[in-house]
Protein backbone atom coordinates (compact mmCIF):
# COMPACT_ATOMS: atom_id res chain seq x y z
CA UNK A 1 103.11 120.58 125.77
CA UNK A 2 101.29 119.60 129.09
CA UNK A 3 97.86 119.50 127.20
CA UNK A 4 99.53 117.14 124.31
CA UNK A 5 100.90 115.04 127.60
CA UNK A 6 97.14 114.80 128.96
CA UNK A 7 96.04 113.16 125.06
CA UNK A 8 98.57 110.76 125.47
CA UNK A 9 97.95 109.85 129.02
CA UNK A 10 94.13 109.61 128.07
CA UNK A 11 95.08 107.29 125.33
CA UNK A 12 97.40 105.19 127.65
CA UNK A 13 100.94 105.86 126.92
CA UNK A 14 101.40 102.58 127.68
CA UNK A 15 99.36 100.86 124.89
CA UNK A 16 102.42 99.40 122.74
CA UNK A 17 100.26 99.82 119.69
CA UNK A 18 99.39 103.47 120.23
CA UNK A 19 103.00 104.22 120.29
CA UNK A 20 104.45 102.42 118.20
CA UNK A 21 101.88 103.73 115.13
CA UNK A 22 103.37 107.29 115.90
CA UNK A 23 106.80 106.67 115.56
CA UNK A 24 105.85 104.80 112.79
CA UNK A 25 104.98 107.80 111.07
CA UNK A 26 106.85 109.68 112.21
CA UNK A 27 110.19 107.27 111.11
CA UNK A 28 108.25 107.37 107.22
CA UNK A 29 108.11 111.40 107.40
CA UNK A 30 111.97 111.17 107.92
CA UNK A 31 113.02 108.76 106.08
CA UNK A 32 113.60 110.95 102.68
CA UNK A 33 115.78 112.73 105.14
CA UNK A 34 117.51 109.62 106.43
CA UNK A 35 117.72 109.00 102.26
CA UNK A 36 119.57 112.31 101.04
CA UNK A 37 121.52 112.84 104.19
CA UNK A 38 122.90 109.36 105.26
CA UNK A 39 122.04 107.15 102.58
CA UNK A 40 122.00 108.10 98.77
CA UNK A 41 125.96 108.21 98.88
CA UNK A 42 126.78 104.18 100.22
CA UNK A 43 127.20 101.63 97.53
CA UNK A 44 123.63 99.81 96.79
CA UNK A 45 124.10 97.05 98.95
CA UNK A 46 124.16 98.64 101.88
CA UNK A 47 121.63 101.49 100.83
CA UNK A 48 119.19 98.72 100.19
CA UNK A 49 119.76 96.56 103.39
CA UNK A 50 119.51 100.14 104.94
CA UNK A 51 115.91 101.00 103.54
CA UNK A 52 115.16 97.56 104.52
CA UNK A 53 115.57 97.93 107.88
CA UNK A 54 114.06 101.14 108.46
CA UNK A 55 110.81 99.95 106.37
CA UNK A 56 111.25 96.52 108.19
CA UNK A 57 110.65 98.89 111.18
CA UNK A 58 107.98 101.00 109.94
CA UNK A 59 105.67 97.97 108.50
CA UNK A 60 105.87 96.28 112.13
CA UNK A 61 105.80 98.98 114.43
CA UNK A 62 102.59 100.11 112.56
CA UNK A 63 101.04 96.77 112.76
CA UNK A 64 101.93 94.74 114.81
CA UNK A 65 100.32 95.08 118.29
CA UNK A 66 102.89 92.43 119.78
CA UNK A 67 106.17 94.03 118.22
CA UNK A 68 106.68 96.01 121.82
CA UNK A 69 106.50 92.69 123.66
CA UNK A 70 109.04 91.09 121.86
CA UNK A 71 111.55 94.30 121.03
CA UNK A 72 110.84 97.23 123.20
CA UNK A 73 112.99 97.06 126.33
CA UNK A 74 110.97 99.27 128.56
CA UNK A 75 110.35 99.20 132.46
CA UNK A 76 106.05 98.67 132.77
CA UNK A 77 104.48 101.21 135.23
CA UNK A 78 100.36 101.56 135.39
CA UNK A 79 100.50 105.17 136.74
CA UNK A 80 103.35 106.66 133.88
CA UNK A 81 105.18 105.87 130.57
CA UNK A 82 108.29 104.09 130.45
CA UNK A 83 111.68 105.78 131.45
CA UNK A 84 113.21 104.61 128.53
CA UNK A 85 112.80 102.10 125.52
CA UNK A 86 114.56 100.99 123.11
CA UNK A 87 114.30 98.97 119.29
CA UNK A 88 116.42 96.49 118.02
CA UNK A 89 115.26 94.89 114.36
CA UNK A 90 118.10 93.36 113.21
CA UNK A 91 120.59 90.66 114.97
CA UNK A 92 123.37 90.88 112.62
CA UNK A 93 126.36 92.33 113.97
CA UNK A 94 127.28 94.84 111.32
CA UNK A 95 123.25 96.34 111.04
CA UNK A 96 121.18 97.71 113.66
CA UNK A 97 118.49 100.43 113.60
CA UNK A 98 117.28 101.60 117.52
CA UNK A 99 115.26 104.02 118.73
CA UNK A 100 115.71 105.51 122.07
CA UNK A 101 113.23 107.58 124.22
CA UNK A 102 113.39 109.86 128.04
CA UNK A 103 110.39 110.27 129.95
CA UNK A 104 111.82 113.56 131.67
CA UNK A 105 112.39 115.17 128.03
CA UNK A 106 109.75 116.31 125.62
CA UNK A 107 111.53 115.15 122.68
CA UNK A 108 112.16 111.53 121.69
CA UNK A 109 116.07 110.79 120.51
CA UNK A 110 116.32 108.51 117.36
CA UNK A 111 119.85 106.49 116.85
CA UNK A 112 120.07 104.34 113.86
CA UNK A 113 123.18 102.06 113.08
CA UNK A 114 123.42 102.03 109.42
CA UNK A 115 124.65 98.33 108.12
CA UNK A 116 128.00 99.50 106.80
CA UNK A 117 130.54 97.40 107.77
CA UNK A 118 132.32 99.98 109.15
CA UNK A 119 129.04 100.40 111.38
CA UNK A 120 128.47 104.02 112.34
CA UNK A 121 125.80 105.67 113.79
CA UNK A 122 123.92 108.40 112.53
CA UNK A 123 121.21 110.35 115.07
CA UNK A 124 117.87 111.57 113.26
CA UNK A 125 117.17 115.41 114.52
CA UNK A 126 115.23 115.07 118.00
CA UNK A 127 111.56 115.10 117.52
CA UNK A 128 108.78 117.40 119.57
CA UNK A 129 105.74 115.77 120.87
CA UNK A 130 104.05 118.57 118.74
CA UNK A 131 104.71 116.74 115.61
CA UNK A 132 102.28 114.27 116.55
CA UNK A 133 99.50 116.72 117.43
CA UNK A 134 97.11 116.41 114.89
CA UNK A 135 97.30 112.29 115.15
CA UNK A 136 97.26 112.75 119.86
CA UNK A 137 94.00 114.43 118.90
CA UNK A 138 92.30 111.80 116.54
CA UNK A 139 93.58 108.96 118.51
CA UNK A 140 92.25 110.50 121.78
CA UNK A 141 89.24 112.83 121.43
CA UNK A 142 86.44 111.18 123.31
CA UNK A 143 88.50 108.00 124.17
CA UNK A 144 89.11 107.00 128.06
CA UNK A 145 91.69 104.33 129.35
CA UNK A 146 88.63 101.80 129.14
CA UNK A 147 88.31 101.79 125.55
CA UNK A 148 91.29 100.67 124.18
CA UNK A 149 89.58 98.72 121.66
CA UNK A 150 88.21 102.14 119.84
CA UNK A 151 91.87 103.60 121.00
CA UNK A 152 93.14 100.88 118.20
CA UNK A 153 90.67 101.68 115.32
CA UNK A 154 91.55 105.35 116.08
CA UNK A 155 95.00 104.12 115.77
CA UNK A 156 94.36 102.34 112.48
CA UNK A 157 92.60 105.10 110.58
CA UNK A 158 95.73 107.12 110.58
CA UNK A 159 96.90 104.87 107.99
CA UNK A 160 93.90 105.98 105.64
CA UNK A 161 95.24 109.31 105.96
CA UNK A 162 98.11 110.93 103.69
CA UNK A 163 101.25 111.17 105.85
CA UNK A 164 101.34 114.75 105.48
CA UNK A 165 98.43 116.79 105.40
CA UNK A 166 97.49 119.50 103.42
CA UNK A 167 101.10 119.24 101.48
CA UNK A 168 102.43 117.83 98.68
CA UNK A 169 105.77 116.01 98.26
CA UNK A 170 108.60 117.89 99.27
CA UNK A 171 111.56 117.88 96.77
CA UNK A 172 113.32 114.63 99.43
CA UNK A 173 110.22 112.78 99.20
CA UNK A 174 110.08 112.74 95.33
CA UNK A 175 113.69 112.18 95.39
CA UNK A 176 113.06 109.18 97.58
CA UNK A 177 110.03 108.04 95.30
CA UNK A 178 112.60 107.39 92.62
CA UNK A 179 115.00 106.50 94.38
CA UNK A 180 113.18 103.27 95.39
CA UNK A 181 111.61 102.60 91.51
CA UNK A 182 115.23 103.19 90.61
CA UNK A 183 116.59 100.50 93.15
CA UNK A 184 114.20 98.34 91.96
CA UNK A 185 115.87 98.10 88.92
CA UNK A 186 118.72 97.87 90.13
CA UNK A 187 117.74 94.62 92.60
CA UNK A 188 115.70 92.18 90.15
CA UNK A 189 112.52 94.26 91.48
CA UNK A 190 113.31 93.98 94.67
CA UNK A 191 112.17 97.23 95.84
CA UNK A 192 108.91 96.47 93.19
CA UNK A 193 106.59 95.95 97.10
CA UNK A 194 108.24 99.00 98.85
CA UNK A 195 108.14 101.86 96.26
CA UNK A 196 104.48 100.92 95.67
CA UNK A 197 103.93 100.38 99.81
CA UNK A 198 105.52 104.02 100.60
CA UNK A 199 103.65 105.60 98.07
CA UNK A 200 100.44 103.95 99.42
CA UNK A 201 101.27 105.42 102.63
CA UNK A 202 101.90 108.94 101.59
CA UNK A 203 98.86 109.18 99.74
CA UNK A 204 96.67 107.71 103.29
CA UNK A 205 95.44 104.85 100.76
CA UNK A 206 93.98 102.22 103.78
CA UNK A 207 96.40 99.29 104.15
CA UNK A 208 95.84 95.16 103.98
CA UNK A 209 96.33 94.93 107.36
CA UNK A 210 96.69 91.11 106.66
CA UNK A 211 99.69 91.39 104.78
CA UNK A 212 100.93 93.54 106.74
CA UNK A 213 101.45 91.20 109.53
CA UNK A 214 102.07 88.62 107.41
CA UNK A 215 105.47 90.95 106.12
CA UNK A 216 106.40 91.89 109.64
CA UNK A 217 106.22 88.04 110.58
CA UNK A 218 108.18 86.98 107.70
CA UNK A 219 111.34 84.50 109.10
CA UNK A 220 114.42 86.37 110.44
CA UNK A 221 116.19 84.28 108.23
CA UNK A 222 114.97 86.06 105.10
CA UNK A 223 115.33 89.42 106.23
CA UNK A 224 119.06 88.65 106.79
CA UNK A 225 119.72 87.50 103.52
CA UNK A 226 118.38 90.64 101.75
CA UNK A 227 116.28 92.71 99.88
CA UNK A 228 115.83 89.55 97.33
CA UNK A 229 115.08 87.31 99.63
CA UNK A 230 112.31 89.00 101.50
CA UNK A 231 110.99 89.94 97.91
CA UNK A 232 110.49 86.51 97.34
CA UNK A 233 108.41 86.02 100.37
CA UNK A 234 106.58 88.79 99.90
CA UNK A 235 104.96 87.52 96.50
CA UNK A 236 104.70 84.13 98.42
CA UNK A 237 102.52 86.02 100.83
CA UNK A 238 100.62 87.49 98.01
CA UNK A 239 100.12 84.61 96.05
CA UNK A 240 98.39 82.94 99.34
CA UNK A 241 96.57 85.98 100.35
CA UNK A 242 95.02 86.18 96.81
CA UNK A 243 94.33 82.84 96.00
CA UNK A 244 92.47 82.84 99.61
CA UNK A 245 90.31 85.95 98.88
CA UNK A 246 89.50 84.88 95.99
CA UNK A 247 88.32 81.03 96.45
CA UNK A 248 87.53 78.88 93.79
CA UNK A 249 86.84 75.29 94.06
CA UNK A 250 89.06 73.74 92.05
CA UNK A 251 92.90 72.24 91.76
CA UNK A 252 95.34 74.26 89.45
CA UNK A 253 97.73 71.72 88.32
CA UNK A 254 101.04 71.75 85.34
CA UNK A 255 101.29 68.93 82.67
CA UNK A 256 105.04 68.62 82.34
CA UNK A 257 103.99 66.52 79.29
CA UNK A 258 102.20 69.70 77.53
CA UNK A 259 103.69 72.34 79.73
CA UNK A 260 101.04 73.72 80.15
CA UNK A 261 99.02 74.75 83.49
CA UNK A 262 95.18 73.41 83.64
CA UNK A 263 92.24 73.51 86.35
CA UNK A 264 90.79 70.30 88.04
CA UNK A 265 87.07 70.73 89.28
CA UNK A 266 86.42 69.15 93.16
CA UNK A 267 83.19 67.08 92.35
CA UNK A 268 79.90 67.55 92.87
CA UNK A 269 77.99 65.46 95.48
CA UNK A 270 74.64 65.72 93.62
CA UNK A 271 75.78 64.65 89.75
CA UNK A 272 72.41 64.19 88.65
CA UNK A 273 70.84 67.51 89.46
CA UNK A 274 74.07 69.10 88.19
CA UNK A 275 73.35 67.10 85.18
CA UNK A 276 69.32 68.85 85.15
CA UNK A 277 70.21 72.10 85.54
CA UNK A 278 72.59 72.00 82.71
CA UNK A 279 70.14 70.57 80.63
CA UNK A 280 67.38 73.44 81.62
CA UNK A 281 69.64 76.10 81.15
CA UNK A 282 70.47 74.82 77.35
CA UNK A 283 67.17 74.33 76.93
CA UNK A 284 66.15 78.26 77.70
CA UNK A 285 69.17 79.22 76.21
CA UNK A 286 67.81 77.51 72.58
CA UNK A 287 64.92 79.53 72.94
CA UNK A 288 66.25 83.36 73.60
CA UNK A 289 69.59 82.75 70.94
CA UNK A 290 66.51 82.20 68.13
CA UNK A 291 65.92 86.11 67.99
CA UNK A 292 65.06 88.65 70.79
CA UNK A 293 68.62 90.20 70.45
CA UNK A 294 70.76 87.80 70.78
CA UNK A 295 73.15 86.13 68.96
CA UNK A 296 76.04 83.68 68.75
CA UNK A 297 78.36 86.37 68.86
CA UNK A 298 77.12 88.28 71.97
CA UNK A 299 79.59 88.37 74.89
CA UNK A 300 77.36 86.45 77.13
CA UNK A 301 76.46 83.91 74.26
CA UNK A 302 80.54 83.31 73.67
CA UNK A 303 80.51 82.94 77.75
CA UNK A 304 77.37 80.31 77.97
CA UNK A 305 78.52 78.60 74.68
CA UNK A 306 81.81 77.90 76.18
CA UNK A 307 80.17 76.72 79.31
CA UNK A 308 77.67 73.78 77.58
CA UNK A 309 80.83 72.60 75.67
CA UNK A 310 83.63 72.38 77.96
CA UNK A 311 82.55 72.87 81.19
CA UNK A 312 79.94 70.23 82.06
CA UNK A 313 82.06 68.81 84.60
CA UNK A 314 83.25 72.01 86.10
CA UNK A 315 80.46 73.15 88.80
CA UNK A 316 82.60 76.02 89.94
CA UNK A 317 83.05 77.44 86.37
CA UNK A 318 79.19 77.02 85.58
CA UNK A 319 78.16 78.17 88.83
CA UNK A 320 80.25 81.75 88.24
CA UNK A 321 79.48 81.53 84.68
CA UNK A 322 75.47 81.15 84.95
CA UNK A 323 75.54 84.02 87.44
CA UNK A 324 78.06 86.69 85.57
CA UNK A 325 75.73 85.99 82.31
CA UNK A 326 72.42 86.15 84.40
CA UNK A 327 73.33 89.51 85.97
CA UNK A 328 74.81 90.75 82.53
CA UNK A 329 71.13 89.81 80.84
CA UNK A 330 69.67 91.62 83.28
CA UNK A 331 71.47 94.63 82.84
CA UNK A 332 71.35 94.85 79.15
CA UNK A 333 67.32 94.62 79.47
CA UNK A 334 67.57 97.55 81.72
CA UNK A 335 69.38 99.61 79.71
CA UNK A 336 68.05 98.44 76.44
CA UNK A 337 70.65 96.55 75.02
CA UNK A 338 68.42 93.52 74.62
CA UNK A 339 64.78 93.80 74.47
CA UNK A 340 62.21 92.29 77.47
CA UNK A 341 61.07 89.12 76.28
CA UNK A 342 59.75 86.32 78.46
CA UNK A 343 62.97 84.25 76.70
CA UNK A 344 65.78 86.76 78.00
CA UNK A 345 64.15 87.06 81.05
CA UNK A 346 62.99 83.42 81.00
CA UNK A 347 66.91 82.48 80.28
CA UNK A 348 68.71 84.79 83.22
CA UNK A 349 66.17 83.56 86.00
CA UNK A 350 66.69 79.74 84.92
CA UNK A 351 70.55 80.49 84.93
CA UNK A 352 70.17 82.27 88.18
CA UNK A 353 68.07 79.28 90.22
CA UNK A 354 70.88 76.69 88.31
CA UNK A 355 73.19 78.75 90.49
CA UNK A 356 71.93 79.18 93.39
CA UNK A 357 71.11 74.80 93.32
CA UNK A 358 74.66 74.50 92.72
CA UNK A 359 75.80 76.27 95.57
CA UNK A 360 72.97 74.36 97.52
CA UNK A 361 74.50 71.35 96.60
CA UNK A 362 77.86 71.96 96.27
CA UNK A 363 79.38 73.13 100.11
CA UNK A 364 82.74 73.96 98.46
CA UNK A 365 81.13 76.14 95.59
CA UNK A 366 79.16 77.57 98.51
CA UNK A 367 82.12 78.87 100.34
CA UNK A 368 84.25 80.16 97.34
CA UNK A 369 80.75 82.57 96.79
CA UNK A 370 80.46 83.16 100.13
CA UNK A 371 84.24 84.18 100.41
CA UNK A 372 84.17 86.83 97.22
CA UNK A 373 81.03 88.15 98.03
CA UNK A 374 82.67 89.54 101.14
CA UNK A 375 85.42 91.47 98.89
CA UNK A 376 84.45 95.09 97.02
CA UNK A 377 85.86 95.46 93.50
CA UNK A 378 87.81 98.76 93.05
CA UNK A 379 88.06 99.61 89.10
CA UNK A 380 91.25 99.18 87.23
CA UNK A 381 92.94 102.18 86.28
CA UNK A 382 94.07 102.82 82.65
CA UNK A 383 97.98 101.45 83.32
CA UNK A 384 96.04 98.30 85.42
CA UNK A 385 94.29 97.59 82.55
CA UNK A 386 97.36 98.26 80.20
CA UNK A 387 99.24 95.91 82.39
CA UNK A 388 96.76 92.96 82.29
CA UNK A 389 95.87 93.10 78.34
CA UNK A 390 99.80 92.42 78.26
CA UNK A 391 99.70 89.97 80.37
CA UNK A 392 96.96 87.71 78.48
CA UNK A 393 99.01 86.96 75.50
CA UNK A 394 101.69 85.10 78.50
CA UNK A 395 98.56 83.38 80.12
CA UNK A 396 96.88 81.95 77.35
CA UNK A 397 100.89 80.40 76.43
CA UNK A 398 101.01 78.45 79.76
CA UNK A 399 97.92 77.41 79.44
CA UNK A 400 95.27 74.50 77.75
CA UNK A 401 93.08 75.23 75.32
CA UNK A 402 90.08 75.59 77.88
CA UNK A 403 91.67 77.17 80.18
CA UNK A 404 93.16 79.62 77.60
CA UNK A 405 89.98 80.40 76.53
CA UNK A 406 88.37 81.02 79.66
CA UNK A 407 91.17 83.53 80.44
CA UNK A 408 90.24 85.39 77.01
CA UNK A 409 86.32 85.29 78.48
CA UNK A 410 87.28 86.42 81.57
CA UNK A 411 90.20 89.46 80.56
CA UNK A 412 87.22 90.39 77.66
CA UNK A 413 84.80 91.39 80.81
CA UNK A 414 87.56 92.43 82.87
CA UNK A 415 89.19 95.29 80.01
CA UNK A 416 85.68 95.61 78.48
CA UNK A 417 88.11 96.06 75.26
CA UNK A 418 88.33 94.20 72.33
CA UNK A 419 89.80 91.35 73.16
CA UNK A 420 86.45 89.70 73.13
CA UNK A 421 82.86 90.85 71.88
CA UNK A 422 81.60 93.10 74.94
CA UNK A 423 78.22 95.14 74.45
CA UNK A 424 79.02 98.88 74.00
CA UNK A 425 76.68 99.55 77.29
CA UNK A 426 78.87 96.64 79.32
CA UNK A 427 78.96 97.87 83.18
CA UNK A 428 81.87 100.35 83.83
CA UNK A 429 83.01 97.82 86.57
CA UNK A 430 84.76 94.90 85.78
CA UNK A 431 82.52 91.78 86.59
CA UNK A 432 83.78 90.83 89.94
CA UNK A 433 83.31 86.71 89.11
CA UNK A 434 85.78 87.16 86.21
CA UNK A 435 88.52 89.51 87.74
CA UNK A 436 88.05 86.39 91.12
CA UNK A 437 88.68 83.82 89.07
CA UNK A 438 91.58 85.54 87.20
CA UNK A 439 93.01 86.38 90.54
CA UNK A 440 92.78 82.73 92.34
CA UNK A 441 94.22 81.08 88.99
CA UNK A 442 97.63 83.38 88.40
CA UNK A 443 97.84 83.73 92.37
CA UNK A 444 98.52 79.48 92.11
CA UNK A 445 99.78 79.70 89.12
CA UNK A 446 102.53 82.01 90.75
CA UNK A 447 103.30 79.52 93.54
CA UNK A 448 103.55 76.63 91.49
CA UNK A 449 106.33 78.23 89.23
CA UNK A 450 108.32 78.99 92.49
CA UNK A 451 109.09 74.65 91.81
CA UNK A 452 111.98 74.91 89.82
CA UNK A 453 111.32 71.62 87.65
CA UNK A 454 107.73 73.66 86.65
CA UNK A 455 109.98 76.88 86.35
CA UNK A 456 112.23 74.80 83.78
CA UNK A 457 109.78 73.41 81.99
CA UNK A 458 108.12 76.37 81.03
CA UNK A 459 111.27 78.26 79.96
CA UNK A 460 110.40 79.18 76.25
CA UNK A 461 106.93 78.36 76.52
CA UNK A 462 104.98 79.97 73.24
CA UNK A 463 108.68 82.22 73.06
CA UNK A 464 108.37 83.54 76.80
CA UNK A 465 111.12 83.19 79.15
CA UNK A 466 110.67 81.54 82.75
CA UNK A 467 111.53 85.28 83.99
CA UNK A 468 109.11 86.61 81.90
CA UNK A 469 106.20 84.57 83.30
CA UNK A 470 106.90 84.86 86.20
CA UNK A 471 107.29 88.52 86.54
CA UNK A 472 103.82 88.73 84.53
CA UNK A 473 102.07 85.95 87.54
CA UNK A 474 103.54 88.49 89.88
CA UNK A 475 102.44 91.95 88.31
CA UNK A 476 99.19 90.28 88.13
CA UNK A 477 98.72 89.13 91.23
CA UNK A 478 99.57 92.78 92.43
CA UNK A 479 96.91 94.45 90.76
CA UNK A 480 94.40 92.46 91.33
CA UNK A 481 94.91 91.68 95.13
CA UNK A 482 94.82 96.09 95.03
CA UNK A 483 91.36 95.97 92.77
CA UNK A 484 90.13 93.31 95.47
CA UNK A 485 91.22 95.88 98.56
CA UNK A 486 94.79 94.36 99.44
């Protein structure tokens, strides 16, 4: 033990952060045994305020570098740890979850106050300083007490690192796993965030260490009333986080007239060169749709077509839409989809300088590329892609007519399915302008509908309930915050 005491001295025992990220872990590695011990027998109220808590714990402990400040209650020494310390996440009188520690013993004691309202405690099995081994060792290896700022990244890649390694999921943990889907069910997808969130963690899949924080920062209030009502900030938080990441500049507003949701374009400072490079890139388009391959009912013809009909007042849509078909021509000359001709060529270079004199011109169409060129686009996976061809029938409901079709043009490039002509030798990657601007327009979408005169108004909408559409904005806004790396 003395040489796992020297790690942990060399990391600074003292670093709130450090510490906290260890029992952290080592709370998540228990809690399937906190789960079929203590918990799977209570009614489901208090077995979901109970999960709550102890993932309430587990999100800010491994986070938040400020959480020991405001709840540990530990005497400060420079030459030692603390005698003692001690958590308290939850003010109501009937639910408390603490953790206790001893300096002069090599195990740390865990008490957790279930919120039963008979209130009883129940003690997790005392943990060895050997159980954090392995982590002592990547934190500290190489590290001295003046680094504290590689100490923390150390810290942090933990998190990209399955819980347990080199093991699968014990029999508790699986029972856990559906345990949580189960509750979820059970709680108007309550538990939808924290099944998906402790899976993440098992499998060492690198967090959003923005929401994160954002979750552990989330109003007292909330987490007292519930499992619900900390669900509902959580897809708040989403919604923002997404429609931030992926910036667009432009207004998503509802017509309560239509009921329908629509996009306003911010205008363009420079109209008249707007107005030229519209007019050049319909002019090169005229000359490569007259042979050389393509045709009025190529994907990026359907995309460009769109664009000169609808969109002539929209600088963000023509600015992602000259660029998605410019690279797309490109790529279908390489791999001989199209053939090289001065027109295709001459077509995706006067698309691409149109662009880029947008963006010159335009600060706020500047900053929304700026923004998503500093996110990397994961691929969807199969039941991703299942979940968002589902979801474009709901979209295109709430929706105008351009705006519905833009969704179709987008979710076409996006599933590189049917939906929409897509060239058999279409990149395996989703274009990352389309699955953006999918991403910006359901993440507002979502917060709008949390009004509850929109929320009304849309009840029925092309035969989909309010519930319905929202659940869909939701699910959507899930996925593709994960295929943008949150």
């Amino acid at each position: 033990m003395r040489s796992s005491y020297q790690h942990l001295k060399r990391l600074g025992w003292l670093s709130s952060y450090a510490r906290q990220a260890l029992l952290s872990r080592y709370l998540l590695r228990q809690t399937p045994v906190i789960y079929s011990e203590y918990l799977k027998d209570l009614n489901r109220a208090d077995r979901a305020i109970s999960l709550l808590s102890i993932f309430r714990l587990a999100i800010s402990l491994g986070n938040d570098r400020e959480f020991g400040k405001r709840y540990l209650d530990a005497p400060y020494s420079p030459h030692g740890r603390p005698g003692s310390f001690k958590i308290r996440t939850r003010k109501s009188e009937y639910a408390a979850l603490e953790i206790n520690g001893w300096q002069n013993s090599e195990d740390i004691h865990w008490t957790l106050g279930f919120p039963t309202r008979g209130f009883s405690n129940h003690e997790i099995p005392s943990v060895s300083l050997n159980t954090f081994w392995h982590e002592i060792q990547e934190i500290a290896q190489g590290i001295t007490l003046f680094k504290k700022a590689e100490a923390d990244l150390r810290v942090r890649k933990l998190y990209s690192t399955p819980l347990w390694k080199n093991a699968k999921y014990n029999n508790g943990t699986k029972l856990l796993v559906l345990a949580l889907k189960k509750l979820s069910e059970e709680t108007n997808s309550a538990f939808d965030f924290w099944a998906d969130w402790y899976e993440s963690i098992l499998n060492g899949i690198e967090p959003n260490w923005e929401l994160w924080n954002a979750i552990a920062a989330i109003d007292e209030e909330h987490w007292e009333n519930g499992p619900e009502a900390v669900a509902e900030a959580i897809k708040e938080i989403q919604a923002n986080l997404l429609a931030k990441r992926a910036a667009l500049a432009e207004e998503m507003v509802f017509d309560q007239n239509q009921r329908t949701f629509k996009t306003i374009p911010i205008e363009i400072d420079t109209p008249d060169l707007f107005r030229v490079s519209l007019e050049r890139s319909e002019f090169a388009y005229s000359l490569a749709i007259s042979g050389n391959g393509l045709n009025a009912t190529c994907y990026e013809a359907k995309i460009l077509g769109h664009t000169f009909k609808t969109c002539r007042d929209d600088p963000q849509t023509v600015e992602m839409n000259f660029m998605q078909v410019a690279g797309s021509l490109k790529r279908q000359v390489e791999c001989h989809e199209y053939p090289e001709s001065p027109e295709i060529n001459g077509l995706a270079d006067t698309l691409f300088q149109a662009a880029l004199d947008i963006r010159a011109t335009h600060p706020a169409v500047k900053e929304a590329r700026d923004k998503r060129a500093q996110t990397a686009l994961h691929e969807a996976t199969p039941e991703q892609k299942e979940a968002l061809a589902d979801a474009l029938p709901v979209l295109k409901a709430i929706s105008d007519d351009k705006l519905a079709e833009e969704f179709e043009l987008d979710f076409g490039q996006v599933l590189n399915s049917s939906a929409v002509p897509v060239p058999n030798t279409a990149p395996k990657l989703p274009g990352a302008d389309a699955t953006h601007r999918i991403g910006n327009r359901v993440a507002k979408m979502s917060l709008l509908t949390k009004s509850s005169n929109i929320a009304k108004a849309l009840d029925g909408s092309g035969g989909y309930k309010a519930l319905t559409i929202s659940l869909t904005l939701h699910t959507l806004v899930g996925i593709i915050l994960r295929l943008l790396g949150g």
